[in-house]
PDB file of N, CA and C in Angstrom:
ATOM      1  N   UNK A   1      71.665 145.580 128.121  1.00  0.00           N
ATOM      2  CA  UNK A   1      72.054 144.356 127.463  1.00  0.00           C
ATOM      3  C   UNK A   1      72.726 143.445 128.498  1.00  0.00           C
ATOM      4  N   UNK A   2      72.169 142.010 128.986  1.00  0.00           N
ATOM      5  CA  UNK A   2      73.133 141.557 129.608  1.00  0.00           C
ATOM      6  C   UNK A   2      74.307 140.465 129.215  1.00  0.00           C
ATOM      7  N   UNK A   3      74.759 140.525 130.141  1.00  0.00           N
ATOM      8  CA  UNK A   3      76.665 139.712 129.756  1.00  0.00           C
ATOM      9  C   UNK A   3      76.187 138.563 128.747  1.00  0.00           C
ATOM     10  N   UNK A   4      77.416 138.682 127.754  1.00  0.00           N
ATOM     11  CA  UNK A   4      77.531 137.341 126.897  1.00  0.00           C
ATOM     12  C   UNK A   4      77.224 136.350 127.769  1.00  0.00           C
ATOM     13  N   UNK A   5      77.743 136.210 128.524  1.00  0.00           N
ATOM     14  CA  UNK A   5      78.058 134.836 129.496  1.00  0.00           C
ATOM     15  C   UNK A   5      76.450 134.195 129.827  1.00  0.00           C
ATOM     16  N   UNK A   6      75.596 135.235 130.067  1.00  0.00           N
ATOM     17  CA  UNK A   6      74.193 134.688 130.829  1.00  0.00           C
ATOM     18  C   UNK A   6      73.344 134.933 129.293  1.00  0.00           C
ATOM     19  N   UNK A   7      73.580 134.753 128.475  1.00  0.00           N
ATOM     20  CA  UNK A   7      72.528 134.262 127.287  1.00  0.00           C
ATOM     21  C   UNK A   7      72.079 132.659 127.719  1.00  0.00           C
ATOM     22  N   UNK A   8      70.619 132.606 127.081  1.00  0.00           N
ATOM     23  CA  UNK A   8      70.630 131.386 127.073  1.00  0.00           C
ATOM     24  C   UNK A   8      71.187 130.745 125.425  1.00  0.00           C
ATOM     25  N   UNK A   9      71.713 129.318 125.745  1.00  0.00           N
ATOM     26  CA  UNK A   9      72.526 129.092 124.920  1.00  0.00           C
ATOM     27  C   UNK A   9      71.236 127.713 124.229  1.00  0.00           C
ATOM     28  N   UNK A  10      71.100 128.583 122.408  1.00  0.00           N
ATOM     29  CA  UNK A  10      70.157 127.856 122.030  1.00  0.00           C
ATOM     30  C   UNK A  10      70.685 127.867 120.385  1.00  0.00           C
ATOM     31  N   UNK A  11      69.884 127.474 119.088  1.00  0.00           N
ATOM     32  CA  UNK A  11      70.415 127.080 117.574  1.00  0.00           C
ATOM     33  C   UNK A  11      70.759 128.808 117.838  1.00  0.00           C
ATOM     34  N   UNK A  12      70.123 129.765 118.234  1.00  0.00           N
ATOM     35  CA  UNK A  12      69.740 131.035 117.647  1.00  0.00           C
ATOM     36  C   UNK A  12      71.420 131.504 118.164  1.00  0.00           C
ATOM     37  N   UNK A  13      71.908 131.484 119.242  1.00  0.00           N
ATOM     38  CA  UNK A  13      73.022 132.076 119.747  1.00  0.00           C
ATOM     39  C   UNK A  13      74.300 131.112 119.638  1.00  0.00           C
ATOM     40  N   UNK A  14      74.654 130.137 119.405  1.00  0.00           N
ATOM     41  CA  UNK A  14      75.329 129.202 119.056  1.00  0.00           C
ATOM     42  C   UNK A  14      75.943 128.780 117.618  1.00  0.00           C
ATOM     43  N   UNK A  15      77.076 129.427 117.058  1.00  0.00           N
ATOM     44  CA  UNK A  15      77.369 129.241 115.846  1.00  0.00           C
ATOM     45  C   UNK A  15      78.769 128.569 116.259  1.00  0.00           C
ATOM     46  N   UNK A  16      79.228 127.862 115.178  1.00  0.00           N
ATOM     47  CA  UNK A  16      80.633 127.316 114.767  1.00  0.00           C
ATOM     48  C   UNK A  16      81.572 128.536 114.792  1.00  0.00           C
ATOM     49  N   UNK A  17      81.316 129.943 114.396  1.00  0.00           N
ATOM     50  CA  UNK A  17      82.588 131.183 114.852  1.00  0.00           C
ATOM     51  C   UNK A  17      83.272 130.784 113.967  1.00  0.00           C
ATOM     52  N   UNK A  18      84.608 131.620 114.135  1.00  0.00           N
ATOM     53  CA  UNK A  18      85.809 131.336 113.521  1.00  0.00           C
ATOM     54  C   UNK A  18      86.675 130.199 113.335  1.00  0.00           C
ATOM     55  N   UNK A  19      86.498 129.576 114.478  1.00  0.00           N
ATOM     56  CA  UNK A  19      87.065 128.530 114.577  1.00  0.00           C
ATOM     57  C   UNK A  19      86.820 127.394 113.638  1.00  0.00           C
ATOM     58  N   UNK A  20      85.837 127.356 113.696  1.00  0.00           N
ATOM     59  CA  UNK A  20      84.692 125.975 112.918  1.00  0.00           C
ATOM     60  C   UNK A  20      84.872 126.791 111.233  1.00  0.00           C
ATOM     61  N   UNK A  21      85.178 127.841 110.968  1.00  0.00           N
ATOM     62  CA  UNK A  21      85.298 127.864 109.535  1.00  0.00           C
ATOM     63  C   UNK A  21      86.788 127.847 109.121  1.00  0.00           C
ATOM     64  N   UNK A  22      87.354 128.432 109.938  1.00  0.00           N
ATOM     65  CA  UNK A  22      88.998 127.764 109.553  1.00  0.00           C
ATOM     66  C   UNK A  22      89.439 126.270 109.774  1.00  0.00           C
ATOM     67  N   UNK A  23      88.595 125.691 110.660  1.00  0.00           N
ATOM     68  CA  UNK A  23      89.132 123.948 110.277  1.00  0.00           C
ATOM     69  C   UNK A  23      88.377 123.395 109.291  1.00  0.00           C
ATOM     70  N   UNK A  24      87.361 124.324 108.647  1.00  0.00           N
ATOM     71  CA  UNK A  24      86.457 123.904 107.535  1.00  0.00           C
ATOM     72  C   UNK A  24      87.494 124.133 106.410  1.00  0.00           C
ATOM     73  N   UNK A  25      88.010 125.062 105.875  1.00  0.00           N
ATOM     74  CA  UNK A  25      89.130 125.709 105.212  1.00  0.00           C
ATOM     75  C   UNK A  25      89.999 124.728 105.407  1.00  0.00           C
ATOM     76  N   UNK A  26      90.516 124.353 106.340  1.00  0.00           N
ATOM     77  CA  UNK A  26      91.739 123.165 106.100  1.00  0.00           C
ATOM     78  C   UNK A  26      91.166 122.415 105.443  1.00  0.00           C
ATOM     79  N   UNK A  27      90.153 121.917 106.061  1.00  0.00           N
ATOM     80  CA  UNK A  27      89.922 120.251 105.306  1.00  0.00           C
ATOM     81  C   UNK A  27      89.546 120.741 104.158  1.00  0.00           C
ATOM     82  N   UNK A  28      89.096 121.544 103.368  1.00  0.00           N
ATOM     83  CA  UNK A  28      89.075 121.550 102.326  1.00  0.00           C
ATOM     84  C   UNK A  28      90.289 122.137 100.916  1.00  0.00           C
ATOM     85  N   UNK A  29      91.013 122.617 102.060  1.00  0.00           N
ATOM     86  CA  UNK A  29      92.497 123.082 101.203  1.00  0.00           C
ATOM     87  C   UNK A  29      92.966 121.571 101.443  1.00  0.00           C
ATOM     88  N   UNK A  30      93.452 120.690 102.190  1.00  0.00           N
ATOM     89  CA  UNK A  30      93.402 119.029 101.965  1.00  0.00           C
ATOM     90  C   UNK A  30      93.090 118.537 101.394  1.00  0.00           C
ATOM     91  N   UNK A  31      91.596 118.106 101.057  1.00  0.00           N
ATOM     92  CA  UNK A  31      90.943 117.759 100.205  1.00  0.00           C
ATOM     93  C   UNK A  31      91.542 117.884  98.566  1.00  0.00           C
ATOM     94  N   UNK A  32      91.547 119.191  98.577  1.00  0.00           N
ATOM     95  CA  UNK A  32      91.981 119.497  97.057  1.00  0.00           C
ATOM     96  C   UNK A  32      93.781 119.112  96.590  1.00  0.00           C
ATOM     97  N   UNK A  33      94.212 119.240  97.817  1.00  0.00           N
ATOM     98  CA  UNK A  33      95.740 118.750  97.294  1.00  0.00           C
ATOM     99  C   UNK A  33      95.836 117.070  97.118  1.00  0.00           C
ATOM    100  N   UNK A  34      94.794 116.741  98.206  1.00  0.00           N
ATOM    101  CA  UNK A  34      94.978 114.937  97.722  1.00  0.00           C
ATOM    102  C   UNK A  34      94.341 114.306  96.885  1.00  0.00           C
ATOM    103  N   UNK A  35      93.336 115.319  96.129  1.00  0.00           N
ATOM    104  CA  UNK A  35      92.601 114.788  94.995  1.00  0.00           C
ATOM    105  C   UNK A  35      93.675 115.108  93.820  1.00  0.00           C
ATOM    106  N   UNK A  36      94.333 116.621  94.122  1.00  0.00           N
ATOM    107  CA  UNK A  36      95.394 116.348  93.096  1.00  0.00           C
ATOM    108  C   UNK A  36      96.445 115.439  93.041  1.00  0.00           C
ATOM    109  N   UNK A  37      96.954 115.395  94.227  1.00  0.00           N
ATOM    110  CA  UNK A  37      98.057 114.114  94.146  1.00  0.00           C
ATOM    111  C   UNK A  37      97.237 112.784  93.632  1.00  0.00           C
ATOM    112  N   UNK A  38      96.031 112.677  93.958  1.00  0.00           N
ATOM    113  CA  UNK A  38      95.855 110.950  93.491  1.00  0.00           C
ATOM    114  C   UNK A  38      95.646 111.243  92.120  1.00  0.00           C
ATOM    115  N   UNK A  39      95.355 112.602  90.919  1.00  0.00           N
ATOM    116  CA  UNK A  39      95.799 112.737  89.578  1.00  0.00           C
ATOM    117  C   UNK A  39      96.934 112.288  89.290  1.00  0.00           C
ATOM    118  N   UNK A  40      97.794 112.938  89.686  1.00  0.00           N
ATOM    119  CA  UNK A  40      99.447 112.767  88.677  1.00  0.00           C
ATOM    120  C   UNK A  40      99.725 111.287  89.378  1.00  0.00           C
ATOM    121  N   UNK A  41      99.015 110.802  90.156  1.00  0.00           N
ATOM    122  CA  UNK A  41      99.701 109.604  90.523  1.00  0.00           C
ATOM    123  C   UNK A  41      98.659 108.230  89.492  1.00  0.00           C
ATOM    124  N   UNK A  42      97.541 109.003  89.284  1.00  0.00           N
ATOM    125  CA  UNK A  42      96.716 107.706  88.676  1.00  0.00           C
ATOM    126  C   UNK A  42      97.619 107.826  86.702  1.00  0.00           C
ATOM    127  N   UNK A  43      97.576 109.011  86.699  1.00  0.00           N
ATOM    128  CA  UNK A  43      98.091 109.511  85.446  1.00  0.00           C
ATOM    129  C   UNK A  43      99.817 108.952  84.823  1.00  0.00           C
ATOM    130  N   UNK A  44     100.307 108.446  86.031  1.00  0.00           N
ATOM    131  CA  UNK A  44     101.802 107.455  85.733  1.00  0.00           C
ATOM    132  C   UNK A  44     101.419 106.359  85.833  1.00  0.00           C
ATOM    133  N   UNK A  45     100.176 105.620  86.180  1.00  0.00           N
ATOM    134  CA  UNK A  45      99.681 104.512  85.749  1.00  0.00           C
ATOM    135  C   UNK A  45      99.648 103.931  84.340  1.00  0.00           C
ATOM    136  N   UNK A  46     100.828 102.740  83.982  1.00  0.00           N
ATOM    137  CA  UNK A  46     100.707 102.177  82.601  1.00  0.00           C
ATOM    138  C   UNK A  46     100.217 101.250  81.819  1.00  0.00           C
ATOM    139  N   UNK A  47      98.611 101.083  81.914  1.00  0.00           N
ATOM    140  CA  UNK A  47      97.353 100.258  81.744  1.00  0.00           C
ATOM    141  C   UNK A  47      97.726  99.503  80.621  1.00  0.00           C
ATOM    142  N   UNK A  48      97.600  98.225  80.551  1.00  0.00           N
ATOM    143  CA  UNK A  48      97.719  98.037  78.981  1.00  0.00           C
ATOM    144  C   UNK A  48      96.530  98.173  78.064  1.00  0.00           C
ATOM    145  N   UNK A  49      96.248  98.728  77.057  1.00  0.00           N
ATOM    146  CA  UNK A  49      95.346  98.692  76.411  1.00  0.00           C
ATOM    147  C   UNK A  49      94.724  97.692  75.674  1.00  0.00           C
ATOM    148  N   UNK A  50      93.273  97.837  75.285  1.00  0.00           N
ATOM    149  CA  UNK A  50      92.748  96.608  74.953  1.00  0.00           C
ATOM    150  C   UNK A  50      93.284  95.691  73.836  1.00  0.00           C
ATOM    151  N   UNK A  51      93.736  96.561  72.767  1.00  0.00           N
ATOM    152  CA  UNK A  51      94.686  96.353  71.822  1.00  0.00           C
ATOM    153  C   UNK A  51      95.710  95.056  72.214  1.00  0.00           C
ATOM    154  N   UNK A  52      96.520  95.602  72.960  1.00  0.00           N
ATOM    155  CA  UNK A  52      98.102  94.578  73.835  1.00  0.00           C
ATOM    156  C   UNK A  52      97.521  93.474  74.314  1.00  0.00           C
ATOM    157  N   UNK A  53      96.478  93.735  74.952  1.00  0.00           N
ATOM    158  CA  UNK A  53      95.915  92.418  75.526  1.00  0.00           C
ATOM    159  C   UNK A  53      95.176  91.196  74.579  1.00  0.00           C
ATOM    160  N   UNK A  54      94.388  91.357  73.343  1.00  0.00           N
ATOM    161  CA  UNK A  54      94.364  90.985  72.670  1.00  0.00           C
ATOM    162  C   UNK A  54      95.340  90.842  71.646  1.00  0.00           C
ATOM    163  N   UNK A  55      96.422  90.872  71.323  1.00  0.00           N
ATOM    164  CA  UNK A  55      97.831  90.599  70.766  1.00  0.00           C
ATOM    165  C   UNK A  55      98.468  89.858  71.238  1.00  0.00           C
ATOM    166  N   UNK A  56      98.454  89.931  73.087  1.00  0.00           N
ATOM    167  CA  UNK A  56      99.184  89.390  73.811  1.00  0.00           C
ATOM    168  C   UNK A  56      98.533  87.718  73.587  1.00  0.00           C
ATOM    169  N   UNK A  57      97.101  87.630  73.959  1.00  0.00           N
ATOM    170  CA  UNK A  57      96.470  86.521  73.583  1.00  0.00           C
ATOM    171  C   UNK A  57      97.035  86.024  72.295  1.00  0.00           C
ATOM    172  N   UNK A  58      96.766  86.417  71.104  1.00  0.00           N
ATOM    173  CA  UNK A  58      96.644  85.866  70.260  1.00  0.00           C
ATOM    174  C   UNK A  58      98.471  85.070  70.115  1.00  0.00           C
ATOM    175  N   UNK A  59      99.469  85.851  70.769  1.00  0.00           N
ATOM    176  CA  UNK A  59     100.537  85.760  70.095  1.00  0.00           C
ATOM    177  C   UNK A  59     101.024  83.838  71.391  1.00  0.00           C
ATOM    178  N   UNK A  60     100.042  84.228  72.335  1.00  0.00           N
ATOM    179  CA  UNK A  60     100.299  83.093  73.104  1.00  0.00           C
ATOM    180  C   UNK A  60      99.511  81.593  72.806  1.00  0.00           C
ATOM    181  N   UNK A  61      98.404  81.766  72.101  1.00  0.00           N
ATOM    182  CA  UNK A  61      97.635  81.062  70.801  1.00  0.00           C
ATOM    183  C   UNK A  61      98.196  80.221  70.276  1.00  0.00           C
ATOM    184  N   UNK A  62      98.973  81.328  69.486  1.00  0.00           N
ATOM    185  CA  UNK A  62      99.919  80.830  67.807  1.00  0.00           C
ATOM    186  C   UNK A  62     101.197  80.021  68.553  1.00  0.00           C
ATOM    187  N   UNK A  63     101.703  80.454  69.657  1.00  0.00           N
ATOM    188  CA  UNK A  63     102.926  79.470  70.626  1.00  0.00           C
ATOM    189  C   UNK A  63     102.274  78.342  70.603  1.00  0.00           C
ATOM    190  N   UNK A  64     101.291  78.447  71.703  1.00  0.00           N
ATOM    191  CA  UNK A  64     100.448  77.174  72.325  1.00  0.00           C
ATOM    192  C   UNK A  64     100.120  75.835  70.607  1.00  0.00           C
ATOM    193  N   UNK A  65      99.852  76.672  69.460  1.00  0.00           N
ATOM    194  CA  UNK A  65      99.764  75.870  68.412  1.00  0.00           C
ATOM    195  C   UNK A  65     101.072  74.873  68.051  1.00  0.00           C
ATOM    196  N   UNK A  66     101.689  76.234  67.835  1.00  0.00           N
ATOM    197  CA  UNK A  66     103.423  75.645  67.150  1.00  0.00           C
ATOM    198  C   UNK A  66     103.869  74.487  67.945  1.00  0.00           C
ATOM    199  N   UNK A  67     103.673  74.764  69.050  1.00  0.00           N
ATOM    200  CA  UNK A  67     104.421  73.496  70.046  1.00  0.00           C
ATOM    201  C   UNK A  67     103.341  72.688  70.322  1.00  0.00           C
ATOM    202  N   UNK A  68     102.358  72.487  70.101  1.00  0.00           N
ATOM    203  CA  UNK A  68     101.873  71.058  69.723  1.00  0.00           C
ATOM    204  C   UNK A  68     101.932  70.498  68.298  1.00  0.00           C
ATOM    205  N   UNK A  69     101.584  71.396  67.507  1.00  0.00           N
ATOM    206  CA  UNK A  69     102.379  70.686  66.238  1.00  0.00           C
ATOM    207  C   UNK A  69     104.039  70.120  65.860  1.00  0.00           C
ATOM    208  N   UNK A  70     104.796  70.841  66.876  1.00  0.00           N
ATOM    209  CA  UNK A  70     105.856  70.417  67.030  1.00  0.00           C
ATOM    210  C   UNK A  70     105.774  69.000  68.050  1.00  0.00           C
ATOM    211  N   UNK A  71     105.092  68.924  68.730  1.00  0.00           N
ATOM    212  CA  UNK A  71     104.801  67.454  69.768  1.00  0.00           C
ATOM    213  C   UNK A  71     104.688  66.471  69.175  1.00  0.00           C
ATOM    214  N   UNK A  72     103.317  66.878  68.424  1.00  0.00           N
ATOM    215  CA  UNK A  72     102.595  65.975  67.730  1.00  0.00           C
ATOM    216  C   UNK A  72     103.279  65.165  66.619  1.00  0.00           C
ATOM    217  N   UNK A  73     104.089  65.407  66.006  1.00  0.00           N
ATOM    218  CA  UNK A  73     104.832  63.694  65.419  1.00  0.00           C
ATOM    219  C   UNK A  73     105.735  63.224  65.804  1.00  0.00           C
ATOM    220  N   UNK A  74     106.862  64.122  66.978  1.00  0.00           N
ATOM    221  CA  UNK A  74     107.540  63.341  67.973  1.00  0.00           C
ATOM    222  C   UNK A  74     107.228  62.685  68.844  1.00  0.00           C
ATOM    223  N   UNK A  75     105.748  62.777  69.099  1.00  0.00           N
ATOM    224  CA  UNK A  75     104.659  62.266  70.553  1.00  0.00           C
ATOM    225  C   UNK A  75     104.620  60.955  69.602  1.00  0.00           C
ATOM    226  N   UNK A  76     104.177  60.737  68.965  1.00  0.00           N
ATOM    227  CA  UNK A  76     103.616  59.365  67.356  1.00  0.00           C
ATOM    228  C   UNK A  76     104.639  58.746  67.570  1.00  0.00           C
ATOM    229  N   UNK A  77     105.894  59.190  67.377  1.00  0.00           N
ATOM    230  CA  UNK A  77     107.304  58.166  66.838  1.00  0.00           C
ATOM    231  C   UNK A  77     108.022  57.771  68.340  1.00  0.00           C
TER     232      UNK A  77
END
């Protein structure tokens, strides 16, 4: 058999080893902790719902009314 060293170096004798699967292992133990952190962080996000937003409209509507009807015969006189 001769020395590791004098192989020829081709796909067949050439692997990633140990090395290349433990920095594979990091990035993927990474991966999974920052997909969890961007959970609990999207999850304290306080969206308003479609509901509020249409309330919110309407209640700025009924203002926008009142105070032109309130204008409107002091604007006249």
């Amino acid at each position: 058999m001769p020395p590791l060293y004098a192989m020829p170096l081709n796909d067949d004798t050439v692997t990633p080893g140990v090395l290349g699967f433990m920095v594979f292992l990091a990035l993927l133990a990474a991966t999974v902790f920052l997909i969890r952190s961007m959970t609990k962080q999207m999850k304290k996000i306080q969206a308003p719902r479609e509901e509020d937003l249409k309330q919110q409209e309407w209640e700025r509507e009924q203002e926008a009314e009142s105070a032109a009807r309130a204008k409107g015969p002091a604007g006249d006189a």
